[in-house]
N, C-alpha and C. Protein backbone atom coordinates (compact mmCIF):
# COMPACT_ATOMS: atom_id res chain seq x y z
N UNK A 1 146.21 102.76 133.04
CA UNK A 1 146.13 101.30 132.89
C UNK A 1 146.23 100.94 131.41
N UNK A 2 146.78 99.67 130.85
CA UNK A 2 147.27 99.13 129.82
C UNK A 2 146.62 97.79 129.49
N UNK A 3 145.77 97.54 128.76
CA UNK A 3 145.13 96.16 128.15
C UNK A 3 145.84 95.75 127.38
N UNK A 4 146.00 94.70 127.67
CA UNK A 4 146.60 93.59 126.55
C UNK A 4 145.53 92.38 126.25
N UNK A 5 145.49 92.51 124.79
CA UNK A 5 143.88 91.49 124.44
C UNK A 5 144.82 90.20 124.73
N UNK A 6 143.68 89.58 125.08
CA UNK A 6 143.63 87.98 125.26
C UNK A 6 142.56 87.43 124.14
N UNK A 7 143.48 86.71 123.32
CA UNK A 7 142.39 86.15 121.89
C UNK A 7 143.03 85.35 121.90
N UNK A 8 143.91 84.63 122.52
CA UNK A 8 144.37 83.08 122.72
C UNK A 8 145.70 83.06 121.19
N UNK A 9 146.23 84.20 120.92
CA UNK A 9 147.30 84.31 120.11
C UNK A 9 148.25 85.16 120.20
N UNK A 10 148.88 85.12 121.92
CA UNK A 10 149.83 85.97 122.30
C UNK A 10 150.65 85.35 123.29
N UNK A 11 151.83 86.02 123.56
CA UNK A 11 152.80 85.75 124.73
C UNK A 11 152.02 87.31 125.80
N UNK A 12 150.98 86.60 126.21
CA UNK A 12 150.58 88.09 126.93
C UNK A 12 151.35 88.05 128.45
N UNK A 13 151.86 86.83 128.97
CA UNK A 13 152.26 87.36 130.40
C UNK A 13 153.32 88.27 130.68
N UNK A 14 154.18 87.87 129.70
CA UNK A 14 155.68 87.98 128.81
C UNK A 14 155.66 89.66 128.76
N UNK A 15 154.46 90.19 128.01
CA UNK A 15 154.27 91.45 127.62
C UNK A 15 154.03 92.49 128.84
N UNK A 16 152.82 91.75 129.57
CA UNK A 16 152.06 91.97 130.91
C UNK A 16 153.66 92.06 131.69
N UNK A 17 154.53 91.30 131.76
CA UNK A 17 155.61 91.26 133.08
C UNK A 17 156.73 92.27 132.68
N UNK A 18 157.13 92.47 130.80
CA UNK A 18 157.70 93.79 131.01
C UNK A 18 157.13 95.27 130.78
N UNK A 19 155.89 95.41 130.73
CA UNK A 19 155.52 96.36 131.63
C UNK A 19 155.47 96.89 133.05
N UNK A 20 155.63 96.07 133.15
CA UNK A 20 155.66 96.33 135.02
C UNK A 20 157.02 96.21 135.50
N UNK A 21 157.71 95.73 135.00
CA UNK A 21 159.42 96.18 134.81
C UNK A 21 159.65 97.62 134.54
N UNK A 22 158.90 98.19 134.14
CA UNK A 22 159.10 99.16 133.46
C UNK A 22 158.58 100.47 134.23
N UNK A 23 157.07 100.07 135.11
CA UNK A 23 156.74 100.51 135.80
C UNK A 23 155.28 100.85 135.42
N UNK A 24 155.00 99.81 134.59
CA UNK A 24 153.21 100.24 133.99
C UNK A 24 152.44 99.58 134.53
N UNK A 25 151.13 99.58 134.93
CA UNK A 25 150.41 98.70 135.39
C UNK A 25 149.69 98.61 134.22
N UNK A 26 149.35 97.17 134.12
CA UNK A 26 148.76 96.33 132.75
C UNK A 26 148.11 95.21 133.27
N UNK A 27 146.56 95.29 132.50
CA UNK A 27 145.73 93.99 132.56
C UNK A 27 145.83 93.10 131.31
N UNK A 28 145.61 91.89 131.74
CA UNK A 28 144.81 91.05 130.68
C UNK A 28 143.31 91.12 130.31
N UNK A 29 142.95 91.50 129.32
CA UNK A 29 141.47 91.32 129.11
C UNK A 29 141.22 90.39 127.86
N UNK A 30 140.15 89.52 128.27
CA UNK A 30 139.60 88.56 128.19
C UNK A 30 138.27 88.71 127.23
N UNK A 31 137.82 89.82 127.72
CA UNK A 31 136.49 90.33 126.85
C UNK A 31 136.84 91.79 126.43
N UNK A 32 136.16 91.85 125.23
CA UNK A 32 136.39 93.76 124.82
C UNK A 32 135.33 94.66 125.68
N UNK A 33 134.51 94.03 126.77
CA UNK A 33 133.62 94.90 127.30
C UNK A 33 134.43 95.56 128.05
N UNK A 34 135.84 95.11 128.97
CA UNK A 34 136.82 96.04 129.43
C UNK A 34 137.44 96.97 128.85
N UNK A 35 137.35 97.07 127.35
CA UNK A 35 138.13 98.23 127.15
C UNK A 35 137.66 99.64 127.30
N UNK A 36 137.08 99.88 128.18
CA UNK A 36 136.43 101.21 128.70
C UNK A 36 137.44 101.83 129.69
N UNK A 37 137.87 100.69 130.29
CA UNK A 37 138.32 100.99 131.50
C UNK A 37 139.83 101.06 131.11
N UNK A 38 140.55 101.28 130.10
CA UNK A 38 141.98 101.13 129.71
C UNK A 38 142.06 102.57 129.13
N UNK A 39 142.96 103.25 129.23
CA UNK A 39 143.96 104.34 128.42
C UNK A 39 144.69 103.80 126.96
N UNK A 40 144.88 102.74 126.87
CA UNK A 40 146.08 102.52 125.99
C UNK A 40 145.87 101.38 126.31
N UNK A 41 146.01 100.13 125.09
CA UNK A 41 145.82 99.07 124.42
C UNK A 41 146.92 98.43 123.45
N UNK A 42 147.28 97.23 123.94
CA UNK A 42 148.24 96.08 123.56
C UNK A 42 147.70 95.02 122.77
N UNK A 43 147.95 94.75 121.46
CA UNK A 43 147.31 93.59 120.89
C UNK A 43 148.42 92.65 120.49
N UNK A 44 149.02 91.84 121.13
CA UNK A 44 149.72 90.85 121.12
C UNK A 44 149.71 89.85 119.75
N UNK A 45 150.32 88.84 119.42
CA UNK A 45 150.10 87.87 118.43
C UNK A 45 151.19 87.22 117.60
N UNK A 46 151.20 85.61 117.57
CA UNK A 46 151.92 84.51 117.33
C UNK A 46 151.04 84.03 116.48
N UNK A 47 151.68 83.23 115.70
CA UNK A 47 150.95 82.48 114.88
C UNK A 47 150.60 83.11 113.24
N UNK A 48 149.34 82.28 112.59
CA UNK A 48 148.98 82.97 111.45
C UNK A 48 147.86 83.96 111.20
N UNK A 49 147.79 84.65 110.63
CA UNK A 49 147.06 85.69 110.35
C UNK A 49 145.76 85.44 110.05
N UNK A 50 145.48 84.63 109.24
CA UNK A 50 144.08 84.01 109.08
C UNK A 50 143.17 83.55 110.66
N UNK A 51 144.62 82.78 111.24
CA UNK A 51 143.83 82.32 112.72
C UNK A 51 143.57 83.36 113.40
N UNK A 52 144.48 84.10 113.30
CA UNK A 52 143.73 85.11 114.37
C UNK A 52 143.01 86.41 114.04
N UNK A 53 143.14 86.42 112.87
CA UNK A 53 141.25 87.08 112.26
C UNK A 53 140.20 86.26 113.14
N UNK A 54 139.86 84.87 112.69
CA UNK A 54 138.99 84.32 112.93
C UNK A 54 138.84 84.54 114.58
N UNK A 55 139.63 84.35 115.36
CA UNK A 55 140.15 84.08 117.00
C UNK A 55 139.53 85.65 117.57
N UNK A 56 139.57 86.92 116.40
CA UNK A 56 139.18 88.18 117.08
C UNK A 56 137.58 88.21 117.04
N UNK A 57 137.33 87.69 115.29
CA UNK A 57 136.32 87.67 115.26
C UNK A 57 135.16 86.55 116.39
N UNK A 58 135.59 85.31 116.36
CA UNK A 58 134.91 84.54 117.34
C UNK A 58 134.66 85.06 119.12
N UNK A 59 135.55 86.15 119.48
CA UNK A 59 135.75 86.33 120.59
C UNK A 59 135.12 87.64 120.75
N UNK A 60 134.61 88.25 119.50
CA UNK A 60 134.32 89.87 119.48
C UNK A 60 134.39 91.04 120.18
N UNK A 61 135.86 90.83 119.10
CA UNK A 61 136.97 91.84 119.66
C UNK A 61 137.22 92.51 118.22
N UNK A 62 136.25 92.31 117.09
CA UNK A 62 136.71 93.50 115.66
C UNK A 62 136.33 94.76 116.03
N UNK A 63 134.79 94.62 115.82
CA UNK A 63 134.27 95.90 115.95
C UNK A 63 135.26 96.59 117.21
N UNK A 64 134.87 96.38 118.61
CA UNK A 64 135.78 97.31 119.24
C UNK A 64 136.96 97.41 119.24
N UNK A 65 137.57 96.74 118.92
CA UNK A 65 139.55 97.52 118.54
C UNK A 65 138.85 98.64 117.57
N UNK A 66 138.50 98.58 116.32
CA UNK A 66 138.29 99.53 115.53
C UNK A 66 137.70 100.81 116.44
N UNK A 67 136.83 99.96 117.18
CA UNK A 67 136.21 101.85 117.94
C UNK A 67 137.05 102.33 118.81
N UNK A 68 137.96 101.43 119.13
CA UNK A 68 139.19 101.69 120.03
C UNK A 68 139.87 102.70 119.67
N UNK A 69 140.60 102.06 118.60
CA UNK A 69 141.28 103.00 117.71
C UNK A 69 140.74 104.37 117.17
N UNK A 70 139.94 104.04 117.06
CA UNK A 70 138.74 105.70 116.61
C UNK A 70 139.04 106.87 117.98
N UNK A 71 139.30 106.05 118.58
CA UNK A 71 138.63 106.91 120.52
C UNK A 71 139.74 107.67 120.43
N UNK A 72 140.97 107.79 119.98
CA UNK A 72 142.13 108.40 120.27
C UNK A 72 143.25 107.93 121.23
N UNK A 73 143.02 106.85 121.58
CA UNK A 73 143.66 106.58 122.31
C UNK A 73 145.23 105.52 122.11
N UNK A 74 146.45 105.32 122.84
CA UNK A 74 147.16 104.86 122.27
C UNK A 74 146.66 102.88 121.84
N UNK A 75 147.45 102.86 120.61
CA UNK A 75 146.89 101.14 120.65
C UNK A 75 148.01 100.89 119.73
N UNK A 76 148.98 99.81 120.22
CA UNK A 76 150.01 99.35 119.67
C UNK A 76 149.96 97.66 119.43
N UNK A 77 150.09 97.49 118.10
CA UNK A 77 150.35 96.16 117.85
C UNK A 77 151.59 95.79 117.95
N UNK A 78 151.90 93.85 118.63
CA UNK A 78 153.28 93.77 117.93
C UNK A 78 153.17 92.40 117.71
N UNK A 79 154.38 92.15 116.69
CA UNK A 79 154.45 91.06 115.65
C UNK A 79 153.03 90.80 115.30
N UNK A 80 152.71 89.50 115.22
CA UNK A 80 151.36 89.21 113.91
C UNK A 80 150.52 90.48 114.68
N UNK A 81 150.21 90.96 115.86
CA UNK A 81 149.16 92.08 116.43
C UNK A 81 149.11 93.17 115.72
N UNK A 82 150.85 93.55 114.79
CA UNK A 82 150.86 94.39 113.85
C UNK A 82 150.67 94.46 112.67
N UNK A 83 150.74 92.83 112.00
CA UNK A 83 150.30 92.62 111.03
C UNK A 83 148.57 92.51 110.39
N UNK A 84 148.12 92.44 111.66
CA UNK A 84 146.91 92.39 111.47
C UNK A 84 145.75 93.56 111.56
N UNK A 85 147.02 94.66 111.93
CA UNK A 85 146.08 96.12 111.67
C UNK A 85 146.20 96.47 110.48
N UNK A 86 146.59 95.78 109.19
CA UNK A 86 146.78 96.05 107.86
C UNK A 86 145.22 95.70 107.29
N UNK A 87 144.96 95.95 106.02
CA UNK A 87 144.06 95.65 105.29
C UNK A 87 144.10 94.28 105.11
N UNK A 88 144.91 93.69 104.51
CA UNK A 88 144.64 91.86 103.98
C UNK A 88 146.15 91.56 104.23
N UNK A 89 146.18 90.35 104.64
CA UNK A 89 147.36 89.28 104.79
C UNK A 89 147.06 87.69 103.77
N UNK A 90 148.03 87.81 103.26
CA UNK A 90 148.23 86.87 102.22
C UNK A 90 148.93 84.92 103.05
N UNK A 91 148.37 85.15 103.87
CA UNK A 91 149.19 83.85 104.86
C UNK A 91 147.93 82.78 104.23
N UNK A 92 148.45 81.66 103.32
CA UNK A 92 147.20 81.08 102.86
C UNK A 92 146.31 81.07 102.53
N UNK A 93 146.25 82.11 101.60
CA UNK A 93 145.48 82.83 101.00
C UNK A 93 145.28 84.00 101.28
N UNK A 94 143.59 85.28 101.09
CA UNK A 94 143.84 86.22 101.25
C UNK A 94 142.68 86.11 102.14
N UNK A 95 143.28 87.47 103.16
CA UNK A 95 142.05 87.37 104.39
C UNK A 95 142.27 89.03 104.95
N UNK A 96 140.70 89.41 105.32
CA UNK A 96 141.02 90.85 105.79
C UNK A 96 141.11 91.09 106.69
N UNK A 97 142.18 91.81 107.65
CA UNK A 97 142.90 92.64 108.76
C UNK A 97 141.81 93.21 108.97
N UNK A 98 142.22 94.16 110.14
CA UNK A 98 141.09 94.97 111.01
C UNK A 98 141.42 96.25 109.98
N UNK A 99 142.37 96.87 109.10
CA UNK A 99 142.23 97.76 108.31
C UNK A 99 142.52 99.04 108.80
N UNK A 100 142.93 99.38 109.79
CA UNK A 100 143.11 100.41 110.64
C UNK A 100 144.61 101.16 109.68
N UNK A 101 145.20 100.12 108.83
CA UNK A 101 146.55 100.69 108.31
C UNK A 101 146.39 100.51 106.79
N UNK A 102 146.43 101.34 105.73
CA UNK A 102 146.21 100.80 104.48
C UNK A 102 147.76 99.66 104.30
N UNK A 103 147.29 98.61 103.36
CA UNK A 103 148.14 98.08 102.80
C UNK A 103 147.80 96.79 102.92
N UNK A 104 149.14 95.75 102.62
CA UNK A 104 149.17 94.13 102.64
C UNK A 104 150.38 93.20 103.60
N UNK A 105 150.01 92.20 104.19
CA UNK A 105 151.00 91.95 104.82
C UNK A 105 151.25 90.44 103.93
N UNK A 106 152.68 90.14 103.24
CA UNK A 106 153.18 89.14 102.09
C UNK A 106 154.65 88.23 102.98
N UNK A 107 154.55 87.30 102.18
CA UNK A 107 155.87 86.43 102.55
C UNK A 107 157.57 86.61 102.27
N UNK A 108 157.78 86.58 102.64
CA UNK A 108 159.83 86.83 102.61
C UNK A 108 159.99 86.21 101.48
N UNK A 109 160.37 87.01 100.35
CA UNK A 109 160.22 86.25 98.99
C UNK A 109 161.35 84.75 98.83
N UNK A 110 161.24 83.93 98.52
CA UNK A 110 161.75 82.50 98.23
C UNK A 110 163.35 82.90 98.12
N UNK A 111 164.30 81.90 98.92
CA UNK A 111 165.73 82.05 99.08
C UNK A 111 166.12 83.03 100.66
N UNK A 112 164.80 83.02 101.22
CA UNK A 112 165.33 83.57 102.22
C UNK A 112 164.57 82.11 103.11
N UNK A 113 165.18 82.22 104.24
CA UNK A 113 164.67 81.13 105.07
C UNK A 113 163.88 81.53 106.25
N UNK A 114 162.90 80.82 106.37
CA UNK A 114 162.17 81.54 107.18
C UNK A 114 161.31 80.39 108.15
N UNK A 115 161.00 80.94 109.85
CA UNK A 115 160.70 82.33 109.83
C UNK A 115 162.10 82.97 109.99
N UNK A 116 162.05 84.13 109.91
CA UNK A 116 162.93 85.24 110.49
C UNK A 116 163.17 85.44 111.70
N UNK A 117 164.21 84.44 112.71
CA UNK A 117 163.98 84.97 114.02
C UNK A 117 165.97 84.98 114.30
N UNK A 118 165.44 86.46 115.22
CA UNK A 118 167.02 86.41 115.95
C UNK A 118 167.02 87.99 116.05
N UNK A 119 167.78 88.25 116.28
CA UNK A 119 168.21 89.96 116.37
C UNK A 119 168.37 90.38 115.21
N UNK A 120 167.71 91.39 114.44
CA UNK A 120 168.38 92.62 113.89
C UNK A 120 168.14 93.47 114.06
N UNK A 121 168.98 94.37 113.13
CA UNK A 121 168.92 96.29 113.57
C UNK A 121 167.77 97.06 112.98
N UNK A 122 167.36 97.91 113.29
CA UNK A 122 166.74 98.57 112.60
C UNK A 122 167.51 100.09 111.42
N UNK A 123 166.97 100.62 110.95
CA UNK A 123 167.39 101.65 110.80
C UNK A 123 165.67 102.75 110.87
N UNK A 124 166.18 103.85 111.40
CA UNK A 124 164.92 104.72 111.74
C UNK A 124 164.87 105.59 110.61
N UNK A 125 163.77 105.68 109.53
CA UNK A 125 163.20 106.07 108.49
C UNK A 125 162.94 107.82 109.19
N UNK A 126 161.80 107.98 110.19
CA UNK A 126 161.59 108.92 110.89
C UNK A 126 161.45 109.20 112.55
N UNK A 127 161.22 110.30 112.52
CA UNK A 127 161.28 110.59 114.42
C UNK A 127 160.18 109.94 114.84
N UNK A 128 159.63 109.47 115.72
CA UNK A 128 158.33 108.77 116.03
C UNK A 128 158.77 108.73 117.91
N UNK A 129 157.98 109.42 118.55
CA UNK A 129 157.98 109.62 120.30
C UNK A 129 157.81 107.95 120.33
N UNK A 130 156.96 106.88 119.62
CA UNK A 130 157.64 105.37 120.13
C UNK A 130 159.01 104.95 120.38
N UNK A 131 159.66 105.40 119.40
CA UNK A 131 161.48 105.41 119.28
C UNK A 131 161.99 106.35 119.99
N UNK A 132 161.99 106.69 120.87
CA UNK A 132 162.59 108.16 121.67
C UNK A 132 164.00 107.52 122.19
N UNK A 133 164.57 108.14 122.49
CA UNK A 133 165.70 107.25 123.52
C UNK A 133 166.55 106.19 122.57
N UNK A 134 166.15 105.50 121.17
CA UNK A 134 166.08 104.60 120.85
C UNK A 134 167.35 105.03 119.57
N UNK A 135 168.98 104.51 120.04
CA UNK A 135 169.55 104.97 118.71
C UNK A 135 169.58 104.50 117.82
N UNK A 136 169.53 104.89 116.16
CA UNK A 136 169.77 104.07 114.72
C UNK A 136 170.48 102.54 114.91
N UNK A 137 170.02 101.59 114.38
CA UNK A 137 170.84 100.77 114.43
C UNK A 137 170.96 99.75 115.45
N UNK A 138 169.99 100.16 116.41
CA UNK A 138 169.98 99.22 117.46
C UNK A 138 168.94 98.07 117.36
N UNK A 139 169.38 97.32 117.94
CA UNK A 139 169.03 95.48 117.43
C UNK A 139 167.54 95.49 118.72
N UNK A 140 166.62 94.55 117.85
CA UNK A 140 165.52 94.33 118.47
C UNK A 140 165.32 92.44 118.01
N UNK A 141 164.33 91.72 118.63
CA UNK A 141 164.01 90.37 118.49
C UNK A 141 163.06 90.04 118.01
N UNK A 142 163.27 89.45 116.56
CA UNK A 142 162.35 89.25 115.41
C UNK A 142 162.21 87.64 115.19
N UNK A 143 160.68 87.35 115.10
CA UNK A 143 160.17 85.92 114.82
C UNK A 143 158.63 86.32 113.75
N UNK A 144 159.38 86.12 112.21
CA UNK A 144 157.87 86.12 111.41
C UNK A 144 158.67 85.34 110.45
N UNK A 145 157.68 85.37 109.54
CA UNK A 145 157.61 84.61 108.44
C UNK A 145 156.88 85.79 107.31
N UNK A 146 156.33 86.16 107.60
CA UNK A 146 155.50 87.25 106.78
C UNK A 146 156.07 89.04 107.12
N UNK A 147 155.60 89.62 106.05
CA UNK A 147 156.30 91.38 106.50
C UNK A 147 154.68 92.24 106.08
N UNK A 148 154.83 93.27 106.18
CA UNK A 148 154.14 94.30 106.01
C UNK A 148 154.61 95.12 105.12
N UNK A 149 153.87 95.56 104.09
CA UNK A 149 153.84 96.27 102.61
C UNK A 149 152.73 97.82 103.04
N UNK A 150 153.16 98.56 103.60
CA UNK A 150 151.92 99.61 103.57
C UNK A 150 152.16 100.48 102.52
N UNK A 151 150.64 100.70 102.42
CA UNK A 151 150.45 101.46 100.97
C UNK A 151 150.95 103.05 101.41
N UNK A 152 150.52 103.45 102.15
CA UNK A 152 151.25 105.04 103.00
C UNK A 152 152.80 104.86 103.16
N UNK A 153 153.60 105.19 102.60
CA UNK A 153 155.24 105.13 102.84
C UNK A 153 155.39 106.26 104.03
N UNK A 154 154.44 107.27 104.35
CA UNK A 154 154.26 107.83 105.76
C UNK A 154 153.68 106.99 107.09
N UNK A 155 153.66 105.82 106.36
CA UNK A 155 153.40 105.08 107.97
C UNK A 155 154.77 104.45 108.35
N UNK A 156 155.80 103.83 107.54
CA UNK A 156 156.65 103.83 107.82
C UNK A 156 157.79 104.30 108.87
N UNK A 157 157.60 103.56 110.39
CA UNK A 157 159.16 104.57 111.01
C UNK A 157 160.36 104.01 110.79
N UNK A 158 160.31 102.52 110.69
CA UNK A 158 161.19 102.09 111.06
C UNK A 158 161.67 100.96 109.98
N UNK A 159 163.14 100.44 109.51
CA UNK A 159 163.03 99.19 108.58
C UNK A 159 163.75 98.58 109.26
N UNK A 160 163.69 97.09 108.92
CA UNK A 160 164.94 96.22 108.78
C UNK A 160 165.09 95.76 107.87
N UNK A 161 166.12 95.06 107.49
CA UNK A 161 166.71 94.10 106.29
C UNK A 161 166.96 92.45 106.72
N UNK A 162 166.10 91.97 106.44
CA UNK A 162 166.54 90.60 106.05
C UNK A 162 166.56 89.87 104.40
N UNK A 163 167.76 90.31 103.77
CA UNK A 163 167.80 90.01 102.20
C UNK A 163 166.63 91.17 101.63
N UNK A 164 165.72 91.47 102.54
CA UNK A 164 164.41 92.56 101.82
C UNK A 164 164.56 93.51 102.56
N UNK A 165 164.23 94.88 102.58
CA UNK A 165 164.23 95.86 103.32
C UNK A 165 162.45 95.51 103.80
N UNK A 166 162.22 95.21 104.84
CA UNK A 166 160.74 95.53 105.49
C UNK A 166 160.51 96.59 106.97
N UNK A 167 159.30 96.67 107.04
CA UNK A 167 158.52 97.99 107.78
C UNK A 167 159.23 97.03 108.85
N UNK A 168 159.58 97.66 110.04
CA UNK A 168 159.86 96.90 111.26
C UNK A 168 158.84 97.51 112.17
N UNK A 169 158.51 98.88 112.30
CA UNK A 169 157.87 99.96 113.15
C UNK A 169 156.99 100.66 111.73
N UNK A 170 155.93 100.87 111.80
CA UNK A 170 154.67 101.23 111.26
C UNK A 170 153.82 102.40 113.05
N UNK A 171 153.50 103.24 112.06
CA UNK A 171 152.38 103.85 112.66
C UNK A 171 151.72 105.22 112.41
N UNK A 172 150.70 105.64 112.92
CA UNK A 172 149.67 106.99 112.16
C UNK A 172 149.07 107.19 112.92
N UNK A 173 149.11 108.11 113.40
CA UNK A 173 147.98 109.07 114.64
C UNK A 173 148.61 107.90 115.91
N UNK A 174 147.49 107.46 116.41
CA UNK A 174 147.78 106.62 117.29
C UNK A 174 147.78 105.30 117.66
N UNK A 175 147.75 104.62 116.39
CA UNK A 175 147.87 103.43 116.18
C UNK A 175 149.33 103.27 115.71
N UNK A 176 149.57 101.91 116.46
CA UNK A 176 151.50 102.27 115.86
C UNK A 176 151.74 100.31 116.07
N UNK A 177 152.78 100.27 115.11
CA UNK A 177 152.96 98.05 115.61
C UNK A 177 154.05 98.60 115.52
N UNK A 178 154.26 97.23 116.07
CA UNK A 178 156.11 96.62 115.79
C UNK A 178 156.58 95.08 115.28
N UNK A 179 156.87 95.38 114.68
CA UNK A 179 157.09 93.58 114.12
C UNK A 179 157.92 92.65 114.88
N UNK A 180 158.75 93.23 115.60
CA UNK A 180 159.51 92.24 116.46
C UNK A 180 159.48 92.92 118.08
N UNK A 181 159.44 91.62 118.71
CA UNK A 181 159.00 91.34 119.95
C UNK A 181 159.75 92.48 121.10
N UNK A 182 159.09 93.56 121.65
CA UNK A 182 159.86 94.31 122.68
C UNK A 182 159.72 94.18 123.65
N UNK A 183 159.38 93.17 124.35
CA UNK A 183 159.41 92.28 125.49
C UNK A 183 160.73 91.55 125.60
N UNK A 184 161.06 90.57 124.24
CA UNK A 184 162.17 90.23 124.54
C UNK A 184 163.21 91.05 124.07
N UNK A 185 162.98 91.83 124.14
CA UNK A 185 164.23 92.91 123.33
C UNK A 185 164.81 93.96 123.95
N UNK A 186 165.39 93.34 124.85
CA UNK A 186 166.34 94.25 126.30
C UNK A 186 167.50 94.70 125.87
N UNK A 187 167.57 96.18 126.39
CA UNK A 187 166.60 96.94 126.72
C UNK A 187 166.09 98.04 125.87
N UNK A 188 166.46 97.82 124.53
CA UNK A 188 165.70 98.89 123.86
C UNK A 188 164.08 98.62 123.70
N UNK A 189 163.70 97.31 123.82
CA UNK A 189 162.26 97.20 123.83
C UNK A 189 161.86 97.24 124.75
N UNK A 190 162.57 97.32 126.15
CA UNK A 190 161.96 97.81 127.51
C UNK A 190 161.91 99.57 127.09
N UNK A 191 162.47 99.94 126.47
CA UNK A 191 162.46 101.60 125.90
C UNK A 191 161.39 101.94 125.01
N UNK A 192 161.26 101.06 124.64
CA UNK A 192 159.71 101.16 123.64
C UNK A 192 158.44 101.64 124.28
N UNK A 193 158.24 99.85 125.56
CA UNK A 193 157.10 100.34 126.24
C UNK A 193 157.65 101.32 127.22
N UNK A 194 158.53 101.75 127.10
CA UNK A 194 158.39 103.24 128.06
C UNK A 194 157.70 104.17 127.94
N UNK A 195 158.07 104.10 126.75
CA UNK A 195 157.77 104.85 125.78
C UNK A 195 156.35 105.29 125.56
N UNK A 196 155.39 103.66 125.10
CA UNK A 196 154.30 103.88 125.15
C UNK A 196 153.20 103.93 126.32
N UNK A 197 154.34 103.79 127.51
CA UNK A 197 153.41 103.83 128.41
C UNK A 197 152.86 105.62 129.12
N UNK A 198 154.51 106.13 128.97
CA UNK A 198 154.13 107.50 129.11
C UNK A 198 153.67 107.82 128.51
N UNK A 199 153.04 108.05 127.20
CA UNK A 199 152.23 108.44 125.97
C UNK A 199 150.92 108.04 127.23
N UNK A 200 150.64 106.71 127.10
CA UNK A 200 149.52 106.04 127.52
C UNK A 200 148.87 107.20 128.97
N UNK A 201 150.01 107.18 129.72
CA UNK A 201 149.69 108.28 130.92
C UNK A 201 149.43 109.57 130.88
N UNK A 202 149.40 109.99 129.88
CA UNK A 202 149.61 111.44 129.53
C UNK A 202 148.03 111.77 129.16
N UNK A 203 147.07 113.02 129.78
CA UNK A 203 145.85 113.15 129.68
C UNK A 203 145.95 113.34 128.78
N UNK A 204 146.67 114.18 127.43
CA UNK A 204 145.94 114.00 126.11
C UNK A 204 146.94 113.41 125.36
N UNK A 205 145.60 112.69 124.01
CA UNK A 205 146.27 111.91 122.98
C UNK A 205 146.53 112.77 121.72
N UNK A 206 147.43 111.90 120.71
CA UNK A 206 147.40 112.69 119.40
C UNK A 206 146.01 112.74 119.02
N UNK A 207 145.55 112.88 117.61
CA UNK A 207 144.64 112.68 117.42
C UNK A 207 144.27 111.66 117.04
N UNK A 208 143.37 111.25 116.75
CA UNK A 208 142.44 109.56 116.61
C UNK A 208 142.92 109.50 115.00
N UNK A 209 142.46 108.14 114.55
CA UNK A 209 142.71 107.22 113.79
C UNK A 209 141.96 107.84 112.63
């Protein structure tokens, strides 16, 4: 089974319906007292980074993602869900992430227009079992305004280029994001959560966080 948090800053049905396209069974959870009962964990997210600090914190859901992540188990962010496993995001000032990833998440420097939404390619930095199946170059569906700066250039899998080269795919042990949406991103982002769902099914994990 597959949780996808509900903190009121996601397209969770969207996420929830291509999993099960896919062939995963996936809940919505509402409270973090369910995450006992999950293998592998979805943290969704739209919007700004500051709000949905506050939105995890009000709903208390920090502390356990973090113990989540500790447990070994798979836990994938995407778009702001990935930005917000960073240390601090600079979206109106500075505010701290759940920290699970060293680094900063900053704005598309001035002359680019933003947000950033539409298809681009990636190019794959390294091998990562999230990307399996998944060839160089293939286009995924991107909506930010902000990127991710990690201080580990080994967290790095994946880039794109918009006028900047940014992290598109980030991840370490078993925490892993994606910056653009693989829900709507048929069908290599139906290949993603394949991806992570067999991981998710599989009795053992890499190692923890």
């Amino acid at each position: 089974m597959i949780g996808i948090v509900d903190y009121g800053r996601g397209n969770l049905r969207s996420v929830e319906k291509a999993l099960e396209k896919v062939g995963f069974e996936a809940v919505i959870m509402a409270s973090s007292n369910e995450l006992s009962k999950v293998k592998g964990l979805i943290l969704p997210g739209v919007g700004a980074f500051a709000d949905a600090m506050e939105a995890l914190k009000h709903g208390g859901w920090i502390e356990p993602l973090i113990e989540f992540a500790r447990s070994g188990r798979p836990f994938l962010g995407i778009c702001l869900g990935m930005q917000i496993l960073f240390e601090v995001g600079e979206e109106h000032g500075e505010y701290a992430g759940l920290g699970l990833l060293a680094g900063r998440v900053v704005r598309f420097p001035a002359g680019r227009k933003v947000p950033h939404m539409g298809w681009n390619s990636l190019e794959l930095e390294q091998s990562s079992r999230l990307l399996a199946g998944i060839p160089n170059e293939s286009y995924f569906y991107f909506v930010h305004s902000y990127y991710a700066e990690p201080a580990e250039k080994g967290d790095i899998i994946a880039t794109s280029d918009y006028g900047v080269v940014f992290p598109a795919v980030v991840g370490k042990a078993n925490v892993w994001g994606a910056q653009f949406h693989p829900e709507k991103s048929s069908p290599w982002g139906l290949q993603l959560l394949t991806n992570f769902g067999e991981w998710v099914n599989e009795d053992d994990t890499l190692s923890s966080y």
